[in-house]
N, C-alpha and C. Protein backbone atom coordinates (compact mmCIF):
# COMPACT_ATOMS: atom_id res chain seq x y z
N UNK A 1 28.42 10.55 7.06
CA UNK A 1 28.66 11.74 7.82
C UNK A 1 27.60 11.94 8.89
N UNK A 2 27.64 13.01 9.45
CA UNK A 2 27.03 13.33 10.85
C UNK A 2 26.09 14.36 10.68
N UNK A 3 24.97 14.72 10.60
CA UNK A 3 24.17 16.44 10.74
C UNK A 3 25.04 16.86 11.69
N UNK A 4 25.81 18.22 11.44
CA UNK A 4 26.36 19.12 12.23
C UNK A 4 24.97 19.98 12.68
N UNK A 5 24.28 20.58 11.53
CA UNK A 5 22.97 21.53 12.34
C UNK A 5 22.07 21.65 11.05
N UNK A 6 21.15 22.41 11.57
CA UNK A 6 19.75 22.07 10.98
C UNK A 6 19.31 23.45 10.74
N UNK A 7 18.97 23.90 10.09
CA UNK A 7 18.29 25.08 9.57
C UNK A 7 16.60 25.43 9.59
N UNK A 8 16.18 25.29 9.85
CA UNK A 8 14.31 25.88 9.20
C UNK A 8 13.76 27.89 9.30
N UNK A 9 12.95 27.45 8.13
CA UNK A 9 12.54 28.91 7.25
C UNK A 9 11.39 28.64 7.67
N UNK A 10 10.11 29.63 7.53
CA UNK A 10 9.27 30.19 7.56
C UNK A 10 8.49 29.47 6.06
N UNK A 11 9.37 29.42 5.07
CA UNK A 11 9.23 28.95 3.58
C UNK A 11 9.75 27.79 3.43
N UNK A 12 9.38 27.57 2.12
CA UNK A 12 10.45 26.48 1.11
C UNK A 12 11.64 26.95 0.57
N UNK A 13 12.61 26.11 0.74
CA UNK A 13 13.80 26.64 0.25
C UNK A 13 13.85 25.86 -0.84
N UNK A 14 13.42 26.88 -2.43
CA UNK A 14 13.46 26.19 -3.87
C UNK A 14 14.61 26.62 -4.63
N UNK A 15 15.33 27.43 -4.11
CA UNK A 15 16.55 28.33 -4.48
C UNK A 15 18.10 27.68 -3.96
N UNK A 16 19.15 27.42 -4.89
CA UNK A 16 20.12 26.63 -4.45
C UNK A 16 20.73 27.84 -3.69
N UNK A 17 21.54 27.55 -2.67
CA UNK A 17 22.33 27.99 -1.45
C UNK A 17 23.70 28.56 -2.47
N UNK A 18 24.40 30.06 -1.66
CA UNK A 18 25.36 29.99 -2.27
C UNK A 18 26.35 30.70 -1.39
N UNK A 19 27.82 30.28 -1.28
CA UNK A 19 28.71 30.57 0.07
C UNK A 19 29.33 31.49 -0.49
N UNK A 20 29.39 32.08 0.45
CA UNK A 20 30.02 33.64 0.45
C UNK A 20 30.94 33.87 1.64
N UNK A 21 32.09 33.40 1.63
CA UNK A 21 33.24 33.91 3.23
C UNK A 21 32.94 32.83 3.81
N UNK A 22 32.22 33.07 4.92
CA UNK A 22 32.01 31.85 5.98
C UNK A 22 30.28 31.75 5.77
N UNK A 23 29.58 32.54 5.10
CA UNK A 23 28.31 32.64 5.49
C UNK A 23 27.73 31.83 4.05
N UNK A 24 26.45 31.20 4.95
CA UNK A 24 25.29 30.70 3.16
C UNK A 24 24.65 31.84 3.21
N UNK A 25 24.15 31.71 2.05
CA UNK A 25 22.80 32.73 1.33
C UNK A 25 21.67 32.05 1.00
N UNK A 26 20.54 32.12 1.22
CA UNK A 26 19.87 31.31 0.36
C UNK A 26 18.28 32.32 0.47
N UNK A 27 17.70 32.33 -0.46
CA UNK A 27 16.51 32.58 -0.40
C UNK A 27 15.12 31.58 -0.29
N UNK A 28 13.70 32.07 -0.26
CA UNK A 28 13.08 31.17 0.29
C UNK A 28 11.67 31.65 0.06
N UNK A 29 10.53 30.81 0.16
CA UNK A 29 9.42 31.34 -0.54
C UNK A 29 8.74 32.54 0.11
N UNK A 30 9.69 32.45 1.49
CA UNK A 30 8.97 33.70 2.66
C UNK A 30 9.11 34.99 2.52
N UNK A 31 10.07 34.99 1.40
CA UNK A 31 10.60 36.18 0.44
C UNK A 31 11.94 36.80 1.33
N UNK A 32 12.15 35.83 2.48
CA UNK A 32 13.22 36.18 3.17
C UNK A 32 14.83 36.12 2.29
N UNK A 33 15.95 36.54 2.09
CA UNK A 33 16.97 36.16 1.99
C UNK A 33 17.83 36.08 3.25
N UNK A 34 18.21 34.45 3.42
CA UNK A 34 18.60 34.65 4.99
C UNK A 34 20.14 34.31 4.50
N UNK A 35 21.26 34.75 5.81
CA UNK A 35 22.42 34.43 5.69
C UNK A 35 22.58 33.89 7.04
N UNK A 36 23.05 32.47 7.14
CA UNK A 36 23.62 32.33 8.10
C UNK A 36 24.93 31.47 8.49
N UNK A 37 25.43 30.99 9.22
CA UNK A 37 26.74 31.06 9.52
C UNK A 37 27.26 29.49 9.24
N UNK A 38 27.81 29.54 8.24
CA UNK A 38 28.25 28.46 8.25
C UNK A 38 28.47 27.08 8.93
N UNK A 39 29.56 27.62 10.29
CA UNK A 39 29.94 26.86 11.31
C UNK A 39 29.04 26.47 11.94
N UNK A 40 28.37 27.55 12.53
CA UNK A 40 27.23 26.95 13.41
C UNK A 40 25.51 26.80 12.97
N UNK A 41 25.06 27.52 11.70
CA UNK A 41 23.71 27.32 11.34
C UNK A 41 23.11 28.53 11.72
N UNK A 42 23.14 29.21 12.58
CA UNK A 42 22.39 30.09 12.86
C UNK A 42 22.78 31.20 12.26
N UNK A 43 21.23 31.89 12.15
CA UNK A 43 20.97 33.09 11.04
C UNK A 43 21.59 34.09 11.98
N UNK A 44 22.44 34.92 10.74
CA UNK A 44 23.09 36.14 11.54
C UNK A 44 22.44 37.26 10.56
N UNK A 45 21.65 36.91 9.88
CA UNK A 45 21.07 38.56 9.33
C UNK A 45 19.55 38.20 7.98
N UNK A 46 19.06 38.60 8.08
CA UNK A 46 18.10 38.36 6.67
C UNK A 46 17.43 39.79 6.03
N UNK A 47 17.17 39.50 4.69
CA UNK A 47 16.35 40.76 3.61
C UNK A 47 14.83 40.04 3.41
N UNK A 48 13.87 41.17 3.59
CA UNK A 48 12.70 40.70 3.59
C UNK A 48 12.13 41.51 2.22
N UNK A 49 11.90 40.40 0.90
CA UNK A 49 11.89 41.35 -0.40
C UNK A 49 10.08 41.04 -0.21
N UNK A 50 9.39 41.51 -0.85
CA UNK A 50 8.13 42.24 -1.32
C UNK A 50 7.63 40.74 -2.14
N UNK A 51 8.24 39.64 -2.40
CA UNK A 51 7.64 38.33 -3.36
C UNK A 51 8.36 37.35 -2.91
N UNK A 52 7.99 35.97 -2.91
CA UNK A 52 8.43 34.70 -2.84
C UNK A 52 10.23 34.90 -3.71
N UNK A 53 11.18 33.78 -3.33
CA UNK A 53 12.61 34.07 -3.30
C UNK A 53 13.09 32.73 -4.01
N UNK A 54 12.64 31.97 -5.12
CA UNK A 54 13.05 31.17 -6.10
C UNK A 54 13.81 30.66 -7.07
N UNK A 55 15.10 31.43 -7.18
CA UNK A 55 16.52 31.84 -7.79
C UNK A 55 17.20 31.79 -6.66
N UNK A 56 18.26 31.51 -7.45
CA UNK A 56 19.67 31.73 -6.59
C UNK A 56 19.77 32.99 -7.02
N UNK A 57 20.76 33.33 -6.03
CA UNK A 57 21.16 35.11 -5.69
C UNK A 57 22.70 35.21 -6.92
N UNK A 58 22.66 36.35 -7.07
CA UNK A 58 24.45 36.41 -7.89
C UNK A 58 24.93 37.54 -7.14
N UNK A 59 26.15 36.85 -6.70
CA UNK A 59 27.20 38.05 -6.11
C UNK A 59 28.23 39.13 -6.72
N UNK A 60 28.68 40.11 -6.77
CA UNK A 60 29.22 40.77 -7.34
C UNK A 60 30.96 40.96 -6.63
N UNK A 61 32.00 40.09 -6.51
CA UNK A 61 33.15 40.08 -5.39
C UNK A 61 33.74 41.16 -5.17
N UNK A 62 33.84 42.01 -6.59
CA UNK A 62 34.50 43.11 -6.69
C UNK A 62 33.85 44.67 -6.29
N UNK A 63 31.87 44.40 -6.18
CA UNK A 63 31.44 45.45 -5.75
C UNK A 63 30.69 44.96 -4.23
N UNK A 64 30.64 43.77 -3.77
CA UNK A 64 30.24 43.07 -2.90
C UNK A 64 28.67 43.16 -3.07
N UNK A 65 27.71 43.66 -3.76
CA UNK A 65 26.90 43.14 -4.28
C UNK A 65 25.72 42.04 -4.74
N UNK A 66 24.82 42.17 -4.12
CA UNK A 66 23.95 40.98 -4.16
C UNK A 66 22.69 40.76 -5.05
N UNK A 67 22.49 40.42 -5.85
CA UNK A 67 21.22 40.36 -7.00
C UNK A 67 20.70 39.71 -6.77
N UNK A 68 19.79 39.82 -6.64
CA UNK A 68 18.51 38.87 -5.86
C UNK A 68 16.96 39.04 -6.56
N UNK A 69 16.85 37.59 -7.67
CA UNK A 69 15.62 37.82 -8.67
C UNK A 69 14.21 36.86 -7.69
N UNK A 70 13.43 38.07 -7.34
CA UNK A 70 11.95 37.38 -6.92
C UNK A 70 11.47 36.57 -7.78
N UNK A 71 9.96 36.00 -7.64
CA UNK A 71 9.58 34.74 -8.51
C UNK A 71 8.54 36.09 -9.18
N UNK A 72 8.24 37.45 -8.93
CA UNK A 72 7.79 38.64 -9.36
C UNK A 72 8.56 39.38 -10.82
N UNK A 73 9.28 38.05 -10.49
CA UNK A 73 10.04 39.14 -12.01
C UNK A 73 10.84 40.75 -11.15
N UNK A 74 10.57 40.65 -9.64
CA UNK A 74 11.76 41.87 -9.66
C UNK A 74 13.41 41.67 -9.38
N UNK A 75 14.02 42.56 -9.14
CA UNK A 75 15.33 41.93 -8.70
C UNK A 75 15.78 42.94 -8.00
N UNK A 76 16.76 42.73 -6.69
CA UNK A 76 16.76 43.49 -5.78
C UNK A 76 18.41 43.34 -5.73
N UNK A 77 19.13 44.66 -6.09
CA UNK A 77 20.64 44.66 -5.82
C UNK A 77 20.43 45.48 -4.17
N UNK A 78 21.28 44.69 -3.85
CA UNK A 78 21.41 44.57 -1.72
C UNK A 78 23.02 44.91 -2.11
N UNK A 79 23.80 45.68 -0.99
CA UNK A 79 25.22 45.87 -0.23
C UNK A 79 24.96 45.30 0.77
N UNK A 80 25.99 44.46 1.38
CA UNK A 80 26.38 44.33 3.44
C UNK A 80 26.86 45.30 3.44
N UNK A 81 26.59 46.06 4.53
CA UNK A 81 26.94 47.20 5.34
C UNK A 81 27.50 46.57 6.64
């Protein structure tokens, strides 16, 4: 296959990626949770939590819902608005 596009964080990305619609999720040691666009790679929005971002996120489909466990032991339920 071909690199379509390329991504870079601020961090390490130790957290597996997870698709949601058209968009990834992924968190990252910058404590960023970034989403960006599938098609093209580029970030269309990010959450800046309070600790490094080492878990995968869990989505909620039915409340749209985002759980998001720091490497702090906290966890941060996020809505898209």
């Amino acid at each position: 296959g071909e690199l379509n596009w390329r991504f870079s964080a601020n961090g390490r990305f130790l957290a597996s990626p997870v698709i949601i619609e058209d968009k990834i999720y992924i968190g990252a040691t910058d404590g960023k949770l970034y989403e960006i666009n599938i098609q093209t790679g580029k970030m269309t929005d990010f959450f800046q939590a309070t600790e490094r971002i080492t878990n995968k996120i869990a989505y909620n489909a039915k409340t749209k819902r985002f759980f998001l466990p720091t490497y702090a032991n906290e966890i941060y339920c996020l809505e898209k608005i």
